[in-house]
N, C-alpha and C. Protein backbone atom coordinates (compact mmCIF):
# COMPACT_ATOMS: atom_id res chain seq x y z
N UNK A 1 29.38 133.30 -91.24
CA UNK A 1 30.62 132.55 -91.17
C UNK A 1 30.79 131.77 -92.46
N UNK A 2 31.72 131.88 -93.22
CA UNK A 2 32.56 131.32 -94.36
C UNK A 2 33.10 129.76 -93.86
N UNK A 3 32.55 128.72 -94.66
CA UNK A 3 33.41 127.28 -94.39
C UNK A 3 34.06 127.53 -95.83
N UNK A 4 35.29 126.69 -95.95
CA UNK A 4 36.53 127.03 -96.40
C UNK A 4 36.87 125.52 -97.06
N UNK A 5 37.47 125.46 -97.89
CA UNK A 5 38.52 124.27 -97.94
C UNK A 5 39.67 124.68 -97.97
N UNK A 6 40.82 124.04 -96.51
CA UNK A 6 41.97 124.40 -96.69
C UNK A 6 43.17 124.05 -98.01
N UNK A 7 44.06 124.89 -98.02
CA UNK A 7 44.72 124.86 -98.77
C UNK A 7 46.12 123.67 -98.13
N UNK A 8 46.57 122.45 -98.73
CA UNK A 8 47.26 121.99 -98.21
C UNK A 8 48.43 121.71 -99.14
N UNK A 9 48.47 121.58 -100.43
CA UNK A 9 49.25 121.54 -101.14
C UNK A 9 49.82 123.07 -102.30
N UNK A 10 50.99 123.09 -102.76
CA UNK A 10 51.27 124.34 -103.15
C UNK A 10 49.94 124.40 -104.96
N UNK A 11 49.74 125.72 -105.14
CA UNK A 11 48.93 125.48 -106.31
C UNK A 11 50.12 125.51 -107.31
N UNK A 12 48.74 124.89 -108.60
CA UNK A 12 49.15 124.92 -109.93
C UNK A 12 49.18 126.48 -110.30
N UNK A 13 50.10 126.54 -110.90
CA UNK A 13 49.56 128.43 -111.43
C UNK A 13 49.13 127.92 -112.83
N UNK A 14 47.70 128.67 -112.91
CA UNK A 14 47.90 129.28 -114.81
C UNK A 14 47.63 129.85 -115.10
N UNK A 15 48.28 130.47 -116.17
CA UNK A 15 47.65 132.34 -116.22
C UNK A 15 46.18 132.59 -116.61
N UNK A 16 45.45 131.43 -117.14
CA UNK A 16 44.32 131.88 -117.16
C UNK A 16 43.43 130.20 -117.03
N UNK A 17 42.43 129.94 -116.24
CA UNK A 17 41.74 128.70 -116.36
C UNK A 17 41.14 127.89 -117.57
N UNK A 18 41.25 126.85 -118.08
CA UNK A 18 41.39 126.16 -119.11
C UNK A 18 39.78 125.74 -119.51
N UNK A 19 39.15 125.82 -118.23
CA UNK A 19 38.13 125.40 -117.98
C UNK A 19 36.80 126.40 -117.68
N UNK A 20 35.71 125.52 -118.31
CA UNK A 20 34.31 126.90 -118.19
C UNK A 20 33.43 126.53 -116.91
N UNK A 21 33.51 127.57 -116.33
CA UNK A 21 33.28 127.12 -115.06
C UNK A 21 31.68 127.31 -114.87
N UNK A 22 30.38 126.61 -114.01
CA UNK A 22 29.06 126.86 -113.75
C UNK A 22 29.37 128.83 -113.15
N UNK A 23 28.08 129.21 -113.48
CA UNK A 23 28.09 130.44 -113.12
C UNK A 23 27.26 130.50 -111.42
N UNK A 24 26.70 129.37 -111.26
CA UNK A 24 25.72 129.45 -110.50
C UNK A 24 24.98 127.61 -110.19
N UNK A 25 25.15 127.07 -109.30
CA UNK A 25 23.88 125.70 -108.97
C UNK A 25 22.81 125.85 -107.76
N UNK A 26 22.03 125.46 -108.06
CA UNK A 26 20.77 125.55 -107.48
C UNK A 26 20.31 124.36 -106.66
N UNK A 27 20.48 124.76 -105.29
CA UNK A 27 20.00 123.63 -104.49
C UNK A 27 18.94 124.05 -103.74
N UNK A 28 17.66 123.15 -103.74
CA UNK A 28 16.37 123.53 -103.55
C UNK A 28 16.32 124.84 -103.99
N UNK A 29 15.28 125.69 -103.14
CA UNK A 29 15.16 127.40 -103.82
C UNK A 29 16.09 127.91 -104.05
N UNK A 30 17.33 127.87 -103.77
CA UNK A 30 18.20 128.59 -103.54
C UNK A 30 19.65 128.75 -104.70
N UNK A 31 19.71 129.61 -105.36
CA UNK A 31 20.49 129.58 -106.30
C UNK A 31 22.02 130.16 -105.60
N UNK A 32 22.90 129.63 -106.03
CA UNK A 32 24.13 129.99 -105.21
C UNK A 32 25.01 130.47 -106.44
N UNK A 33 25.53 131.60 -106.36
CA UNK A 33 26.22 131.93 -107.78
C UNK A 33 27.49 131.01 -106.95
N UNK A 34 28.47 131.09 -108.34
CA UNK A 34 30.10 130.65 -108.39
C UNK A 34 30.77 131.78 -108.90
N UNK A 35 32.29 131.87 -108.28
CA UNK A 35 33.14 132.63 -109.08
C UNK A 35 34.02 132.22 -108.57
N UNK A 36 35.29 132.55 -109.78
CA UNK A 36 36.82 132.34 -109.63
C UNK A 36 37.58 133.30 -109.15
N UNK A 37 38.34 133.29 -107.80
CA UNK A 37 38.77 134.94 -107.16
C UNK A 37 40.00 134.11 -106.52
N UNK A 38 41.17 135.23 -106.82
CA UNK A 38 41.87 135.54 -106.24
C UNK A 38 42.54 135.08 -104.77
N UNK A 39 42.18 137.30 -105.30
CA UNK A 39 42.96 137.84 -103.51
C UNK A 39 41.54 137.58 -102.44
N UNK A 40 40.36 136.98 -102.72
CA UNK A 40 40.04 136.75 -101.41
C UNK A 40 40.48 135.58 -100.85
N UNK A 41 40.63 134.96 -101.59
CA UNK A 41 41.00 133.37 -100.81
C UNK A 41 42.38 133.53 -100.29
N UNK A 42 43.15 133.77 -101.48
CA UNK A 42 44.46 134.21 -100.35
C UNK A 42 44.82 134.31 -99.25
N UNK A 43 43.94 135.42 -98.65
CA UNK A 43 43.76 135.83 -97.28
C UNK A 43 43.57 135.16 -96.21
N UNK A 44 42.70 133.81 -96.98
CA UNK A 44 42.02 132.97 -96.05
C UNK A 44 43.08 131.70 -96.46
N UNK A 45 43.93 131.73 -97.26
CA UNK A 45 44.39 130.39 -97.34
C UNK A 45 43.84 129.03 -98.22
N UNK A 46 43.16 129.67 -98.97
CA UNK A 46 42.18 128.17 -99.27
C UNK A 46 41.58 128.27 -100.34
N UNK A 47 41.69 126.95 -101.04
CA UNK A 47 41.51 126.71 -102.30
C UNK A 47 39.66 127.15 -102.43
N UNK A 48 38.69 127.22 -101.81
CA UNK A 48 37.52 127.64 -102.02
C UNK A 48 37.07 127.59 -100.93
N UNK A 49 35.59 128.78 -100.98
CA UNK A 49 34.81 128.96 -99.76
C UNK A 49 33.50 128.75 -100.16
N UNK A 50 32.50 129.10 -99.46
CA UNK A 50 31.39 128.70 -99.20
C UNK A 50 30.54 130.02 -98.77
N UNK A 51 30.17 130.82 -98.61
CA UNK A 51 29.43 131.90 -97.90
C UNK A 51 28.21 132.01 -97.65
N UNK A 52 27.53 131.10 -96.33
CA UNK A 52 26.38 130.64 -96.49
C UNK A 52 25.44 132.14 -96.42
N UNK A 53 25.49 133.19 -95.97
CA UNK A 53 25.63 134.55 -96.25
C UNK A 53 25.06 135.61 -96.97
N UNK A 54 26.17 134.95 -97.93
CA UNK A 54 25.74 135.60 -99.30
C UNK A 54 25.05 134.96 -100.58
N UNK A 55 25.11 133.03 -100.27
CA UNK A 55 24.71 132.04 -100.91
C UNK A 55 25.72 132.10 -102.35
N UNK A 56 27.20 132.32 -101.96
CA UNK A 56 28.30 132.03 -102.71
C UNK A 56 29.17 131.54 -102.63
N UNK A 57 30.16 130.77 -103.55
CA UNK A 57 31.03 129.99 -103.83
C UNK A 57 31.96 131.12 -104.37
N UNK A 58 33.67 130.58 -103.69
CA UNK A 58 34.74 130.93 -104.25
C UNK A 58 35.77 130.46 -104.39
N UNK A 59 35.80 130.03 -105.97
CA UNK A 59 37.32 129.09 -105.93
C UNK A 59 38.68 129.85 -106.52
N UNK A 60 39.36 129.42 -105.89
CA UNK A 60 40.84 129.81 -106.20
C UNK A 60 41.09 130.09 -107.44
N UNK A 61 41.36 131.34 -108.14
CA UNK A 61 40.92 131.38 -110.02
C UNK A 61 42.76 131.04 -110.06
N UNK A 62 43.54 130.64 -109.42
CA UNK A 62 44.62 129.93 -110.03
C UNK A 62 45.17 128.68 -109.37
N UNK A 63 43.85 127.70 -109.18
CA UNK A 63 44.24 126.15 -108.92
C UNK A 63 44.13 125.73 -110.28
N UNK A 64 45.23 124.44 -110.55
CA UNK A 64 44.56 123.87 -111.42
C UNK A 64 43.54 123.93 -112.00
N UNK A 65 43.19 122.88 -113.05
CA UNK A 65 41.57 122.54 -113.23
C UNK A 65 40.88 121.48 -112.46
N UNK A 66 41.95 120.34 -112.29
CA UNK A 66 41.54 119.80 -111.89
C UNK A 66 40.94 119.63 -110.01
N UNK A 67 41.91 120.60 -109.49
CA UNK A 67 41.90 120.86 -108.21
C UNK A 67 40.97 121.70 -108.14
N UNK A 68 40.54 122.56 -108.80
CA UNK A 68 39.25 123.53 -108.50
C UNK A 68 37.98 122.73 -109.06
N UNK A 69 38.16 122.10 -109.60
CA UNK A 69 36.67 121.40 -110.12
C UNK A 69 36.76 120.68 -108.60
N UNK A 70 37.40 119.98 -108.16
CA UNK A 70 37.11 119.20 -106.53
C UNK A 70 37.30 120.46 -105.81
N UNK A 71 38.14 121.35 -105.63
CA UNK A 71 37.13 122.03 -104.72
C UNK A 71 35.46 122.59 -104.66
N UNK A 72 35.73 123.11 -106.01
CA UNK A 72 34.06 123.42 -106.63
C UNK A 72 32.80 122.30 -105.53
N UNK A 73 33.14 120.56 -105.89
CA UNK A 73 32.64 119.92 -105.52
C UNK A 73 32.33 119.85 -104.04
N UNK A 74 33.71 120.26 -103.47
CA UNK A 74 34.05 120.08 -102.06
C UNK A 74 32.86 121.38 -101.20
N UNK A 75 32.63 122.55 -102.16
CA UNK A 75 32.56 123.36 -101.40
C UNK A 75 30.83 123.47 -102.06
N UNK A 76 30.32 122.51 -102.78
CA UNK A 76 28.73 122.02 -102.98
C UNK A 76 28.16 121.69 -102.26
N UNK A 77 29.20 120.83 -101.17
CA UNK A 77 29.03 119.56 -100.39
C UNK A 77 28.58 120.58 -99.01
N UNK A 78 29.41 121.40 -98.83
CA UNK A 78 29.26 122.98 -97.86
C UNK A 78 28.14 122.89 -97.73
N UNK A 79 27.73 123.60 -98.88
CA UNK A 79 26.80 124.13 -99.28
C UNK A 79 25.32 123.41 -98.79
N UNK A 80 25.89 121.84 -99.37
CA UNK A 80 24.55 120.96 -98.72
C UNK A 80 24.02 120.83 -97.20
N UNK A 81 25.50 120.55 -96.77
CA UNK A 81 25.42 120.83 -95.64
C UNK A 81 24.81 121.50 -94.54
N UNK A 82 24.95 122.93 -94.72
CA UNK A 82 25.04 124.07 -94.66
C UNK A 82 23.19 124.27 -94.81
N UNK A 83 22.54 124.05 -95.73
CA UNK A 83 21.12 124.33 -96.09
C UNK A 83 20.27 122.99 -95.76
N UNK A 84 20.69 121.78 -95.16
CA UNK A 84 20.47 121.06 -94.83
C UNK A 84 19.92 120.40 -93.43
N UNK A 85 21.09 121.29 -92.47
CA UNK A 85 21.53 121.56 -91.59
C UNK A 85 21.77 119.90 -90.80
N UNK A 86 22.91 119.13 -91.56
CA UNK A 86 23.64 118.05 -91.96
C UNK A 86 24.54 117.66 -91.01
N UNK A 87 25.33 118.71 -90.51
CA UNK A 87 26.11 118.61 -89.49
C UNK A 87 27.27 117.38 -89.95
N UNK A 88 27.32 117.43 -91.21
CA UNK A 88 28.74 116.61 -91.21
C UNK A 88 29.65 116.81 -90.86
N UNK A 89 30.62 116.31 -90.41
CA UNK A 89 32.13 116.73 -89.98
C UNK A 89 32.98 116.98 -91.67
N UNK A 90 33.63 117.50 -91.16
CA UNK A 90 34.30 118.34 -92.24
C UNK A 90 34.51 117.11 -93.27
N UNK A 91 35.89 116.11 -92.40
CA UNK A 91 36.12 115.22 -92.78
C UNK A 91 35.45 113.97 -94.14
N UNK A 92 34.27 114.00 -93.88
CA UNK A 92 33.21 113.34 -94.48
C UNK A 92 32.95 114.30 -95.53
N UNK A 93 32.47 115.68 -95.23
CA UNK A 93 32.92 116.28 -96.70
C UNK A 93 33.73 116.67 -97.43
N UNK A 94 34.80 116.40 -97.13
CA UNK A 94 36.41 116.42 -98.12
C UNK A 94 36.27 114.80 -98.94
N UNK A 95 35.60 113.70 -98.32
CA UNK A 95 35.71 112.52 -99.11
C UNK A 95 34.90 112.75 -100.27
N UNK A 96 33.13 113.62 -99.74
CA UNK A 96 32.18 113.42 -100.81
C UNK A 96 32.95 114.02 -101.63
N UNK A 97 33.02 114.83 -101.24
CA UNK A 97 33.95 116.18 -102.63
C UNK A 97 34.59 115.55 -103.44
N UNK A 98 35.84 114.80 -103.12
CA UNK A 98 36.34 113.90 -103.75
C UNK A 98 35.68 112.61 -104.82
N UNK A 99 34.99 112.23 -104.25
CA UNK A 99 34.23 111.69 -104.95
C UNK A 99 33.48 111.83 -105.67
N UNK A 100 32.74 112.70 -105.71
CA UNK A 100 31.87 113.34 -106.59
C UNK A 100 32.73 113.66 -107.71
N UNK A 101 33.73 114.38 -107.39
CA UNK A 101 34.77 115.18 -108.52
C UNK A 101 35.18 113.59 -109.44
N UNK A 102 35.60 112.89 -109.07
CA UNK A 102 36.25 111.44 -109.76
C UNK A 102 34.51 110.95 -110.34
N UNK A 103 33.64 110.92 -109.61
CA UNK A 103 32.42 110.49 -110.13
C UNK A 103 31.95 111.34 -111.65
N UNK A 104 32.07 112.72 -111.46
CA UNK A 104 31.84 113.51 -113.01
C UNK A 104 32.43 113.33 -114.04
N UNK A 105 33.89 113.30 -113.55
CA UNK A 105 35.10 113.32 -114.31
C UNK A 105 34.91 112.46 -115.08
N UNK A 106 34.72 110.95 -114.71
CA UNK A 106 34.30 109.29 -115.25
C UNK A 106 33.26 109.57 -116.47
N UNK A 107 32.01 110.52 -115.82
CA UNK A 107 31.18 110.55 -116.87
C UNK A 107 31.17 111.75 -117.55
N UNK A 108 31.72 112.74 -117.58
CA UNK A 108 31.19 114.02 -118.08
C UNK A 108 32.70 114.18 -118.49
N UNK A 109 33.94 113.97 -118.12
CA UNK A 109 35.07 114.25 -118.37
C UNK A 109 36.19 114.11 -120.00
């Protein structure tokens, strides 16, 4: 089963991302690639997924930058979750996400 971040606002289009995205983060053993896609999310509606699965990430390759770097975050948080076995409510991880994303941005941005 795929956790998701829904899509609630219309996207940014750009024809190509501005931004260099991680190929891959590593939480405990477990290396989780990243990629920027499409038509799968489409399908599903949503700015990024999670595939605990396949131990992959997929963000929307035409959100913003700034909206895919927080999903990116949002869907880490999954991820933690997820390998943790954390049981956060969704809710609580749409804030970390958020936060985290404004937390990098501050320093790394």
């Amino acid at each position: 089963m795929a956790t998701t971040r829904k899509r609630t606002k219309k996207p940014t289009i750009e024809s190509k991302p501005s931004i260099s995205f991680p190929t891959y983060v590593m939480i405990g053993a477990h290396k989780i690639s990243i990629e920027r896609d499409k038509a799968v999310l489409d399908a599903m509606s949503a700015w990024g997924v999670f595939y605990p699965s396949k131990l992959k990430i997929l963000i929307h390759s035409e959100a913003s930058d700034s909206l895919a770097y927080e999903t990116l975050w949002h869907e880490v948080i999954e991820a933690l979750n997820y390998l943790a076995e954390a049981d956060m409510e969704h809710r609580t991880i749409q804030v970390f996400g958020l936060l985290l994303h404004q937390a990098a941005e501050s320093m790394f941005g």
